[in-house]
Protein backbone atom coordinates (compact mmCIF):
# COMPACT_ATOMS: atom_id res chain seq x y z
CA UNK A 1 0.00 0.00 0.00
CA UNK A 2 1.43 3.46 -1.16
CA UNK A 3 1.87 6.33 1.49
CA UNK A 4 -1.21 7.83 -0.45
CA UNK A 5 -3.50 5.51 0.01
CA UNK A 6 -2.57 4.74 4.04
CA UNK A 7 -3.01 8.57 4.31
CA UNK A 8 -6.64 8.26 2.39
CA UNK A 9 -7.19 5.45 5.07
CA UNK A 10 -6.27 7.05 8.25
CA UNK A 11 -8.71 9.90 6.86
CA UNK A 12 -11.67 7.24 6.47
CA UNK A 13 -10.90 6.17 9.96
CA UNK A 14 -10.76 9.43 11.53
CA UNK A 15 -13.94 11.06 9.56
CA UNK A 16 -15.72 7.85 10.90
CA UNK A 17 -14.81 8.16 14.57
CA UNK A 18 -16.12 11.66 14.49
CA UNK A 19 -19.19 10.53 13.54
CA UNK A 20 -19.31 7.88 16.12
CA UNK A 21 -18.22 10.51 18.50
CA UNK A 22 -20.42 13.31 17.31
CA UNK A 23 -22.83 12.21 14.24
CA UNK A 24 -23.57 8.64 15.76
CA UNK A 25 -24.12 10.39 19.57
CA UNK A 26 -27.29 9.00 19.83
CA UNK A 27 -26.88 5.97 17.20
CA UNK A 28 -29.27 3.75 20.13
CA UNK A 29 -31.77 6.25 19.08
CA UNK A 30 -31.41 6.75 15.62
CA UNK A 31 -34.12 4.01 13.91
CA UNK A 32 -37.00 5.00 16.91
CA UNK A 33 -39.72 7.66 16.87
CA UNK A 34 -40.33 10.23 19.22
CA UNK A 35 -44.76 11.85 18.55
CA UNK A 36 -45.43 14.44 20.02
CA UNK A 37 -49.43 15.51 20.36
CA UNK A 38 -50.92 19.05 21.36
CA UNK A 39 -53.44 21.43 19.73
CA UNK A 40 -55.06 24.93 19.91
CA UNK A 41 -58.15 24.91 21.53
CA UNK A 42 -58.67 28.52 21.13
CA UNK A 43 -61.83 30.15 20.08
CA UNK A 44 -62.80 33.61 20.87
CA UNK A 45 -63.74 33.54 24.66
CA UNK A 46 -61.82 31.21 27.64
CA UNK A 47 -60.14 28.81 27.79
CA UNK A 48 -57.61 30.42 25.10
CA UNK A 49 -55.60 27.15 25.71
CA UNK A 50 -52.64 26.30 23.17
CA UNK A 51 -50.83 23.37 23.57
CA UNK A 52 -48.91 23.63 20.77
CA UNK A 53 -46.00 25.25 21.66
CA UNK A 54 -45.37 22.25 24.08
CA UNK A 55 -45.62 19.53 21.17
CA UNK A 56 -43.45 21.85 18.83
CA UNK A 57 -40.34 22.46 21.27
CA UNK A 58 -40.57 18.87 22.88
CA UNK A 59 -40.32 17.23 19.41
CA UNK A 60 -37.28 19.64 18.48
CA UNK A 61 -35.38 18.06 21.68
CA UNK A 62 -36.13 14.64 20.91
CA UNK A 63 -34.93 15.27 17.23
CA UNK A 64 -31.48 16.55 18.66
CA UNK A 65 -31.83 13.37 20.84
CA UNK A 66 -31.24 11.60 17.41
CA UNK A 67 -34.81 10.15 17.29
CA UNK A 68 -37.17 10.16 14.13
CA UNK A 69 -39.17 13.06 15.35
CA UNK A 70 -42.97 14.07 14.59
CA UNK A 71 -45.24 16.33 15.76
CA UNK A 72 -48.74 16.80 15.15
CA UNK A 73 -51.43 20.32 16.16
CA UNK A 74 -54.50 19.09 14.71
CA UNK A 75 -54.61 15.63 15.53
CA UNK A 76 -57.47 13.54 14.03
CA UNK A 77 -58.66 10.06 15.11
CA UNK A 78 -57.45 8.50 11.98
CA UNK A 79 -53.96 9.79 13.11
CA UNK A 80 -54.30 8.55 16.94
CA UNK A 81 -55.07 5.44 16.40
CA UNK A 82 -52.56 5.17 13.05
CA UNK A 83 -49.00 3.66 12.48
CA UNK A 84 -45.44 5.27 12.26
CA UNK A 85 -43.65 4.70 9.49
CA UNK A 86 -41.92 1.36 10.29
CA UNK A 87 -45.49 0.18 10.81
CA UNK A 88 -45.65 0.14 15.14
CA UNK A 89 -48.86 2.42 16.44
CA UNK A 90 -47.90 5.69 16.81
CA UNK A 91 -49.16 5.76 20.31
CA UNK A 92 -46.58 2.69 20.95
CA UNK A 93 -43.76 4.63 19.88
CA UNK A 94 -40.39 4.68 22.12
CA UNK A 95 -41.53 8.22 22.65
CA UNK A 96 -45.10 9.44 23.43
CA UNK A 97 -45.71 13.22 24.25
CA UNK A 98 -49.29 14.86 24.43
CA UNK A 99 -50.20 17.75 26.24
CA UNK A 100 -53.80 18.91 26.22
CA UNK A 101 -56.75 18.68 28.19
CA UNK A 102 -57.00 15.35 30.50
CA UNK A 103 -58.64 14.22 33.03
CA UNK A 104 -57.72 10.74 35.29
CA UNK A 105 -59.43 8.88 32.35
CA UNK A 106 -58.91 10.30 29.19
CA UNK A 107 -56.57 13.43 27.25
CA UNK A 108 -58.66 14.57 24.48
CA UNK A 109 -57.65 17.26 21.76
CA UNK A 110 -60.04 19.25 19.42
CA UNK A 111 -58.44 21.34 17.13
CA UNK A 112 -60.27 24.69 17.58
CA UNK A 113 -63.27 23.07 19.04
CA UNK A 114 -64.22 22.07 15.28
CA UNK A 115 -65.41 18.72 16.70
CA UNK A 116 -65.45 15.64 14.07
CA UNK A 117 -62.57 14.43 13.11
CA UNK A 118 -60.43 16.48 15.44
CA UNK A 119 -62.73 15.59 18.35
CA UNK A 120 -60.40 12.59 19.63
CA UNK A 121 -57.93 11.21 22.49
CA UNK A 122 -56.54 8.38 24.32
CA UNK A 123 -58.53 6.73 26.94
CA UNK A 124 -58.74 3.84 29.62
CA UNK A 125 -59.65 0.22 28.52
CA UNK A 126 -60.21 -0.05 24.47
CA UNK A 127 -60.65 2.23 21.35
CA UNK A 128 -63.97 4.28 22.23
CA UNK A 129 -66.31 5.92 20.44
CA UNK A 130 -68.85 8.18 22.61
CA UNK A 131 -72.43 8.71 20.58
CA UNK A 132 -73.16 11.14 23.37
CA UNK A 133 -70.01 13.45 23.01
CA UNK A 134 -68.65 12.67 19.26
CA UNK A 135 -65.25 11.86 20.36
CA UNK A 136 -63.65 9.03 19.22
CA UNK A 137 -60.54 7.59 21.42
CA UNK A 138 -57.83 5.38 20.92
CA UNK A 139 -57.58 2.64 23.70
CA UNK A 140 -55.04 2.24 25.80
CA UNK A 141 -55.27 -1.86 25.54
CA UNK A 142 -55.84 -1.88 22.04
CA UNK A 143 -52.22 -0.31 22.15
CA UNK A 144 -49.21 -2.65 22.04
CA UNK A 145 -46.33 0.26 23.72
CA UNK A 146 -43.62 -2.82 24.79
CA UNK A 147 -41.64 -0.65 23.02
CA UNK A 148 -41.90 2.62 24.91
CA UNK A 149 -39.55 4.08 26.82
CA UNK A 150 -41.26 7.38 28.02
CA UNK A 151 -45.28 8.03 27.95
CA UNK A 152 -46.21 11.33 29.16
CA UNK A 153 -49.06 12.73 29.39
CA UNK A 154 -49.09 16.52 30.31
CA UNK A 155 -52.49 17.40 31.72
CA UNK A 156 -55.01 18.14 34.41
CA UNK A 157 -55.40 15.03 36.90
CA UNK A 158 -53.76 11.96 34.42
CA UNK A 159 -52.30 10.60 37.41
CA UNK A 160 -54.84 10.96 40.11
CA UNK A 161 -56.50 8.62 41.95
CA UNK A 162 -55.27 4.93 41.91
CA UNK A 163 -57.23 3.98 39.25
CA UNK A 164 -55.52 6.63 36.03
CA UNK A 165 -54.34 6.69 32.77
CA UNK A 166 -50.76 7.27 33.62
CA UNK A 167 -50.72 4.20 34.95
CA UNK A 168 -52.79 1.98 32.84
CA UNK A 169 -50.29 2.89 29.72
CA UNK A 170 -47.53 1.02 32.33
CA UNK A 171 -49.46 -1.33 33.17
CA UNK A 172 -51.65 -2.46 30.72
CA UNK A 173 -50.04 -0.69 27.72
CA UNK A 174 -46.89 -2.09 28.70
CA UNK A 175 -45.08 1.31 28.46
CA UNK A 176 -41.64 1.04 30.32
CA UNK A 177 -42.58 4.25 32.16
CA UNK A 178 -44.90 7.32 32.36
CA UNK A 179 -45.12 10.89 34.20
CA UNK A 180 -48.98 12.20 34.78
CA UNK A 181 -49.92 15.12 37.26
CA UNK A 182 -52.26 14.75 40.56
CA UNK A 183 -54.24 18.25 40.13
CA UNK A 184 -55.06 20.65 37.76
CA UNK A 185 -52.11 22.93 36.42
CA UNK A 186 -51.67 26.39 34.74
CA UNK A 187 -51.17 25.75 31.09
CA UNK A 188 -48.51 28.57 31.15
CA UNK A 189 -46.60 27.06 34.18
CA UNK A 190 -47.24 23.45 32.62
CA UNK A 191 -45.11 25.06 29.58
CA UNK A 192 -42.11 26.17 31.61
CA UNK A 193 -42.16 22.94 33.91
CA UNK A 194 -42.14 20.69 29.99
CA UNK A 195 -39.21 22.60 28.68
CA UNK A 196 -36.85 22.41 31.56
CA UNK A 197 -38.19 18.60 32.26
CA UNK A 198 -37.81 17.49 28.33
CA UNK A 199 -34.48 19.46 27.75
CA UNK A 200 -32.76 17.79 31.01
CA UNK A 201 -33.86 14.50 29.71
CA UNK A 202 -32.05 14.96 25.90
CA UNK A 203 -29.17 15.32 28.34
CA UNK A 204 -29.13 12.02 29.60
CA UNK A 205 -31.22 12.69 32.66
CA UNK A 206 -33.20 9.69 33.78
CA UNK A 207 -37.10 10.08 34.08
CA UNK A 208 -36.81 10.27 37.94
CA UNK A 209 -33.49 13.08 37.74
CA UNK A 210 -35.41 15.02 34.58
CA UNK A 211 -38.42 15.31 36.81
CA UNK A 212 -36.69 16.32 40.29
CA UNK A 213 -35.15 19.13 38.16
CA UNK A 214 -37.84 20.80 36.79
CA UNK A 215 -39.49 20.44 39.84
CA UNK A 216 -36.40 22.28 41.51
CA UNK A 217 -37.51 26.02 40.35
CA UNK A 218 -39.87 28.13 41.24
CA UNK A 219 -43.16 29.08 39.72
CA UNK A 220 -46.46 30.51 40.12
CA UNK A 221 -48.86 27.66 40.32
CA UNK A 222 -47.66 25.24 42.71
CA UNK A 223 -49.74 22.17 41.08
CA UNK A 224 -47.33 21.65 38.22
CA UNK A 225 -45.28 19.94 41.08
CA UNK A 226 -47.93 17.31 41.66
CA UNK A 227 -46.36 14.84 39.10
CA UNK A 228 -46.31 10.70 39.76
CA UNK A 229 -44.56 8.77 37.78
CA UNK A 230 -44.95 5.09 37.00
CA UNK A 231 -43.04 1.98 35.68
CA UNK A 232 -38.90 2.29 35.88
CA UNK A 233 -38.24 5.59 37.07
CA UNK A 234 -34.77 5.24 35.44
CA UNK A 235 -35.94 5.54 31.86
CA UNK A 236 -33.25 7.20 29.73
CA UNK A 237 -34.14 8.48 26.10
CA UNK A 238 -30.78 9.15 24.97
CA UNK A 239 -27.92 7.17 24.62
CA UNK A 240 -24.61 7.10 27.12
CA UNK A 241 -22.55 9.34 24.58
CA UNK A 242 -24.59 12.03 26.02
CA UNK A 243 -23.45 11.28 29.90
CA UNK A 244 -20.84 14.18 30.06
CA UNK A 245 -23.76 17.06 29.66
CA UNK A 246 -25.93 15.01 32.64
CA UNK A 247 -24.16 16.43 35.56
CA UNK A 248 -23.45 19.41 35.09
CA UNK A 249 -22.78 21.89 38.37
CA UNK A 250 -26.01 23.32 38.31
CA UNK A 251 -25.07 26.92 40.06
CA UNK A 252 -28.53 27.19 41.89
CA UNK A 253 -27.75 24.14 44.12
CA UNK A 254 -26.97 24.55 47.70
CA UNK A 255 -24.71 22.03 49.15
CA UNK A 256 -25.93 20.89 52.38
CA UNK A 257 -24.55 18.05 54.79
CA UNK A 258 -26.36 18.17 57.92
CA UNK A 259 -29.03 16.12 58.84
CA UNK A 260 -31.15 19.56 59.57
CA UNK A 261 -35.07 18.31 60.31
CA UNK A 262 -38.14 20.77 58.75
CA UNK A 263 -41.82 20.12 59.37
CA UNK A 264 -43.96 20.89 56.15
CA UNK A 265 -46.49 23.52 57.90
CA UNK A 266 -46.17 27.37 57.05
CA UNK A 267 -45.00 28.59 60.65
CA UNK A 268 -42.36 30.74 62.36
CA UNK A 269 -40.85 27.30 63.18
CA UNK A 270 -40.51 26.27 59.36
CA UNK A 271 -39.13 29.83 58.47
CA UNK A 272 -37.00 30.06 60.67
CA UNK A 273 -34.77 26.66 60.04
CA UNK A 274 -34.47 27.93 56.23
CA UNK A 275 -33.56 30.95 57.26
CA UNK A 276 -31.10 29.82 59.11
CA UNK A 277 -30.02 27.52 56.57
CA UNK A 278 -29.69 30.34 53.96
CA UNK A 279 -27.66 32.60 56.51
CA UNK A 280 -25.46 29.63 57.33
CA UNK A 281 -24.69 29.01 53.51
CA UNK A 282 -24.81 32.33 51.69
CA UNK A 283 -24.36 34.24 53.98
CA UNK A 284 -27.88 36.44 53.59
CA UNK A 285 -29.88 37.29 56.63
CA UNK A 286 -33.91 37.19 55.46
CA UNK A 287 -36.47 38.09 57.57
CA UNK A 288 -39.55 36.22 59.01
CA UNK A 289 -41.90 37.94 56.93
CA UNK A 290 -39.95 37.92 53.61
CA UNK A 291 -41.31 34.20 53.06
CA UNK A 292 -44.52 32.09 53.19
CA UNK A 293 -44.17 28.68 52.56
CA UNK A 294 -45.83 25.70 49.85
CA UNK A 295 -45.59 21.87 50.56
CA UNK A 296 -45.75 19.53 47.67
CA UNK A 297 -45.13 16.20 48.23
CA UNK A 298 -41.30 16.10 49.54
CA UNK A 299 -41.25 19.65 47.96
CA UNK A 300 -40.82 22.91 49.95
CA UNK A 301 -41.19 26.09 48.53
CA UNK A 302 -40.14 28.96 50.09
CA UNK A 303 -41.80 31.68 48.22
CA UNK A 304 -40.00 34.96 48.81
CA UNK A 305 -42.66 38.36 49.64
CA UNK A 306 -42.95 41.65 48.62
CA UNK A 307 -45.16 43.57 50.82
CA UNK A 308 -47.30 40.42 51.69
CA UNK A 309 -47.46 39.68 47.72
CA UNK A 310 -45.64 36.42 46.04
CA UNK A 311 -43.03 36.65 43.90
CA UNK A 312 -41.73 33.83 41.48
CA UNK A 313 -38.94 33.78 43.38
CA UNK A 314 -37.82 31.51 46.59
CA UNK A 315 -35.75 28.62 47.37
CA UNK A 316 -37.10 25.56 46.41
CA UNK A 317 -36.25 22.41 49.10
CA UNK A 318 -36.47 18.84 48.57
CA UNK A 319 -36.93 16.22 51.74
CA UNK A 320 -35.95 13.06 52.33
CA UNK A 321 -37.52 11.30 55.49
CA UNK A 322 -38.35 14.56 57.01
CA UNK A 323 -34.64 16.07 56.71
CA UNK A 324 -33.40 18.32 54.27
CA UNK A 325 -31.58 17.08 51.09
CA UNK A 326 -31.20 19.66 48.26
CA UNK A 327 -31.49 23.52 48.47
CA UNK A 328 -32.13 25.29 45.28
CA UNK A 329 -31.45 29.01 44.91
CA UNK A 330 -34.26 30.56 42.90
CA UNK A 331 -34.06 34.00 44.15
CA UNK A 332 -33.81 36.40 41.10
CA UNK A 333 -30.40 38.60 41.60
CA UNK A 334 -32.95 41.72 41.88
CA UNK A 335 -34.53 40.12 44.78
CA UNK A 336 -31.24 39.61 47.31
CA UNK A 337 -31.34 42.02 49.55
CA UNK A 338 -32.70 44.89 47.85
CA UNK A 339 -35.06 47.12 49.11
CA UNK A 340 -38.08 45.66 47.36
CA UNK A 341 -39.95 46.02 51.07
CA UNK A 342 -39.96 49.87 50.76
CA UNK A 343 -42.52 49.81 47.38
CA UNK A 344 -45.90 50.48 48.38
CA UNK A 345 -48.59 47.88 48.78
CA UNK A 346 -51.73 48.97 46.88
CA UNK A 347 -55.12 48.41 48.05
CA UNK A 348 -56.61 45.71 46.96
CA UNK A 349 -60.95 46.25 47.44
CA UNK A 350 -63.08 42.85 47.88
CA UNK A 351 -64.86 44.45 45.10
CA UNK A 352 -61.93 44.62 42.82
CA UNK A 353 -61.00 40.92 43.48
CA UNK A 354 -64.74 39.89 42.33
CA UNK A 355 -65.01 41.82 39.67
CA UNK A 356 -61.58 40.34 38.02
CA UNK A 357 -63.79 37.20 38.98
CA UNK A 358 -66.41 37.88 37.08
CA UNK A 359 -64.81 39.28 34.13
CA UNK A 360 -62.85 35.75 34.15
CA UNK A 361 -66.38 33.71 34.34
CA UNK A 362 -68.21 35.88 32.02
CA UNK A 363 -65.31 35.08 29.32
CA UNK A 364 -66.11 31.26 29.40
CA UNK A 365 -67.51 29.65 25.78
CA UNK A 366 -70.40 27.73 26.13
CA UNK A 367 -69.55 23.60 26.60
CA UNK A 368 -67.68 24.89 29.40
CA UNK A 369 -68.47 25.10 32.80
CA UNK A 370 -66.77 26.85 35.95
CA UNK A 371 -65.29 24.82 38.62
CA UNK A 372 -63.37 27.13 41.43
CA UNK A 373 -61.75 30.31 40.96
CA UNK A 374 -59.07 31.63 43.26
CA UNK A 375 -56.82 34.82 43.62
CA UNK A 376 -53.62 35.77 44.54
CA UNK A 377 -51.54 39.35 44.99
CA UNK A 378 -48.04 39.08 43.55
CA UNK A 379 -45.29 41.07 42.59
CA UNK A 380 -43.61 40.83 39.11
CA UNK A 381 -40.20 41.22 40.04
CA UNK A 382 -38.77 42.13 36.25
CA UNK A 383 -41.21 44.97 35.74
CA UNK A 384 -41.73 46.11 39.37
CA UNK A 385 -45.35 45.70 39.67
CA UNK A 386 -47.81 44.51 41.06
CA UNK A 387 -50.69 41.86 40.14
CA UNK A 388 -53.57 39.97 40.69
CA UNK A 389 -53.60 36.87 39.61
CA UNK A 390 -57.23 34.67 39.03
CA UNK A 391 -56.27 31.02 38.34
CA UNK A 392 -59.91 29.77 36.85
CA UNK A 393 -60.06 25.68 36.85
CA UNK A 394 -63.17 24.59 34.56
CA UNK A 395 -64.50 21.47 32.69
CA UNK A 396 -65.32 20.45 29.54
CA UNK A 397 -68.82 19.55 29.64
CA UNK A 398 -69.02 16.77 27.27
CA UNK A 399 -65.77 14.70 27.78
CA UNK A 400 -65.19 16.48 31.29
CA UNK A 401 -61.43 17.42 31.35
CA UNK A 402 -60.47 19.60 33.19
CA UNK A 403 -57.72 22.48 32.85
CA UNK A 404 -56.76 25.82 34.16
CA UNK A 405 -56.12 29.40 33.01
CA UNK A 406 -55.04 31.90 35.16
CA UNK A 407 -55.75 36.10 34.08
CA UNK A 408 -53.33 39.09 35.35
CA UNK A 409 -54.66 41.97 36.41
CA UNK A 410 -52.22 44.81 37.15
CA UNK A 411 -52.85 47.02 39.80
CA UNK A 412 -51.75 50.41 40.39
C-alpha cells in the first residue's frame, strides 16, 4: 500500500470516529420515533388554551436526541389510532408526548373546538367511540407500547386517583414508564415545567433526575409539582454518549450536609430553620416575613414576599424522610437584599377581586363550565409591579377534562 492511500485510510478512519463521537451520539436512538401531540383549543372567549407550543419544542429536543421526530397540532382520530412509518402504532412509539386537556381517564384534543374528526384522544380500557359526546378515542389496551420508553401525558389530573391513565399505559399498555400530574395545572406554568423537564432528559437525565429538576424552580402555580410517575423511574431516552452534559454543576444548588429536620407547615418554626439555613450558607440574613411557605409532596417552597405579595422567586427544598436534602437558589439577583420592602402595597378592594372574577367567568364559551376560581396578589419582580392573579379551573362539559387558566390583572 502506497503512502497515499494509508493517508486516504487514516482519513476514512478518523472522519468515521467523528461521527461515532459526534454524528452517531445517539446511534441507540437513531431508527425509533419520538410523537409528540398538542393542539389549539382557542376560540374567541376562555379557555384560550394552546398546547402547541409544548408539542413543537418537545419534538425539536427529541430530534437533537437523534430520534425520528414528529409532531402533530391538529390531531385527528385517523392519526391517533394510526402507524409510524416502520409500521408500530404511533401511540406505541419509544416516545409518546401529548399535552392537552385530561382528566384521570382520558386526554382529548379538538383542534379549535371544530369537533369531528379532530374531536379525539386516548382513553382507559379499548378504542372508544362516545355517541353522546362525538369523540372518538384510541384505547389504551388496544395499544401494544412494549416498546416505549417514556409516555407522558401533560395534563389536568392523568395521574390521580389509583385507578388513572398514567398508569394503565404502564401497566396495561406495557409502556416502560410514564409521568402524569395529581391536580389541575396552569397551562402557562405546565409550559415552563415541559421545557426544563424534556431538555434535562435529551441530556441524559433519567425520568426520575429530569423530573426532580424541573421540579427544583420556582413558579407561580404550585400544582405543576404534583407529578407521579410510574413503571422504571430510570428511563433514559438518549444514549450514554450524552453522559458528560448530565451532571453538570447546576449553580442554583446549595450544598448541604447536615441532617437539619423541617416540618412541612407554614410557621415561624418552618421559616426560621431555612432561614437559618440560607444565613449559614450564603451568607444572607432574610427576615420572618420575607417568606410564606408551599408543601408539595417532599417539595418545599419557600416563596419569597414583597409587601405580603408572592413573587416567582424563593428557594425551592427537597426532603428526604423529614430532613433536608437539596437547596435550590431561585431568588432572582434583583430580589437579594434589595429594598423591594420599601414599594408600596396597593389596596386591593373585595370588590376589585370579584369583579376580576367575574370578568374571568363571564369570558367562558359555552360547553364549558366553571369549577373554582381563586386569587392571589403578587409582585412581578422584572417589571416592578404589582398583580392579581385569578387562576380559573373549569371542565369540559361533554368529555369532562379539566384544565386551568389563570388572568393578570395589574394594579396600580
Amino acid at each position: 500500500m502506497n503512502r497515499k492511500n494509508i493517508l486516504k485510510n487514516i482519513l476514512v478512519c478518523v472522519i468515521f470516529s467523528i461521527f461515532l463521537t459526534i454524528g452517531g451520539k445517539n446511534a441507540l436512538a437513531a431508527n425509533k420515533y419520538a410523537y409528540s401531540i398538542g393542539t389549539d383549543y382557542s376560540t374567541l372567549l376562555h379557555p384560550n388554551i394552546d398546547t402547541s407550543g409544548d408539542a413543537t419544542n418537545a419534538a425539536t429536543i427529541f430530534a437533537t436526541a437523534g430520534y425520528k421526530s414528529y409532531y402533530n397540532l391538529k390531531p385527528t382520530v385517523n392519526y391517533m389510532k394510526g402507524n409510524a412509518p416502520n409500521g408500530t402504532r404511533r401511540l406505541g412509539s419509544e416516545i409518546v408526548f401529548l399535552s392537552g386537556h385530561a382528566n384521570s381517564k382520558l386526554m382529548s384534543f379538538n383542534y379549535k373546538r371544530k369537533g369531528d374528526k379532530y374531536a379525539t384522544g386516548i382513553i382507559q380500557g379499548k378504542n372508544f367511540k362516545s355517541d353522546k359526546t362525538g369523540y372518538t378515542y384510541a384505547g389504551v389496551e388496544d395499544c401494544n407500547m412494549s416498546k416505549t420508553k417514556l409516555f407522558v401525558l401533560a395534563g389536568c389530573e392523568t395521574a390521580n386517583g389509583k385507578n388513572n391513565i398514567a398508569r394503565d399505559v404502564v401497566e396495561k399498555g406495557g409502556a416502560s414508564s410514564s409521568i402524569g400530574w395529581i391536580k389541575s395545572v396552569s397551562a402557562t406554568e405546565h409550559t415552563k415545567w415541559l421545557k426544563r423537564f424534556v431538555n434535562k432528559l435529551s441530556k441524559g437525565a433519567t425520568l426520575s433526575e429530569a423530573t426532580k429538576y424541573a421540579n427544583s424552580f420556582s413558579y407561580s402555580d404550585y400544582n405543576v409539582k404534583t407529578t407521579w410517575m410510574y413503571g422504571n423511574l430510570n428511563t433514559q431516552i438518549c444514549s450514554m454518549s450524552k453522559q458528560s452534559t448530565r451532571n453538570i454543576i447546576d449553580n442554583r444548588k446549595i450544598n448541604v450536609n447536615e441532617n437539619i429536620m423541617v416540618n412541612k407547615e407554614n410557621n415561624i418554626e418552618t421559616k426560621k430553620t431555612i432561614i437559618d439555613l440560607i444565613k449559614d450558607k450564603e451568607g444572607i440574613q432574610y427576615g420572618i416575613n420575607e417568606f410564606t411557605i408551599k408543601c408539595e409532596g417532599e417539595i418545599i417552597d419557600a416563596v419569597y414576599m414583597v409587601n405580603g405579595c408572592e413573587t416567582e422567586s424563593g428557594y425551592t427544598i427537597f426532603l428526604e424522610n423529614g430532613k433536608i436534602k437539596e437547596v435550590y437558589d431561585n431568588m432572582q439577583p434583583e430580589n437579594k437584599k434589595l429594598n423591594l420592602l420599601r414599594t408600596i402595597k396597593p389596596y386591593i378592594s373585595k370588590s376589585f377581586r370579584e369583579k376580576c372574577f367575574k370578568m374571568e367567568r363571564n369570558r367562558v364559551n359555552t360547553g364549558y363550565e366553571i369549577i373554582s376560581q381563586e386569587g392571589k396578589m403578587l409582585y412581578n419582580v422584572e417589571s416592578g409591579k404589582y398583580e392579581y392573579c385569578v387562576l380559573t379551573d373549569y371542565e369540559e362539559t361533554r368529555d369532562k377534562t379539566i384544565g386551568r387558566w389563570n388572568a393578570y390583572y395589574e394594579v396600580y
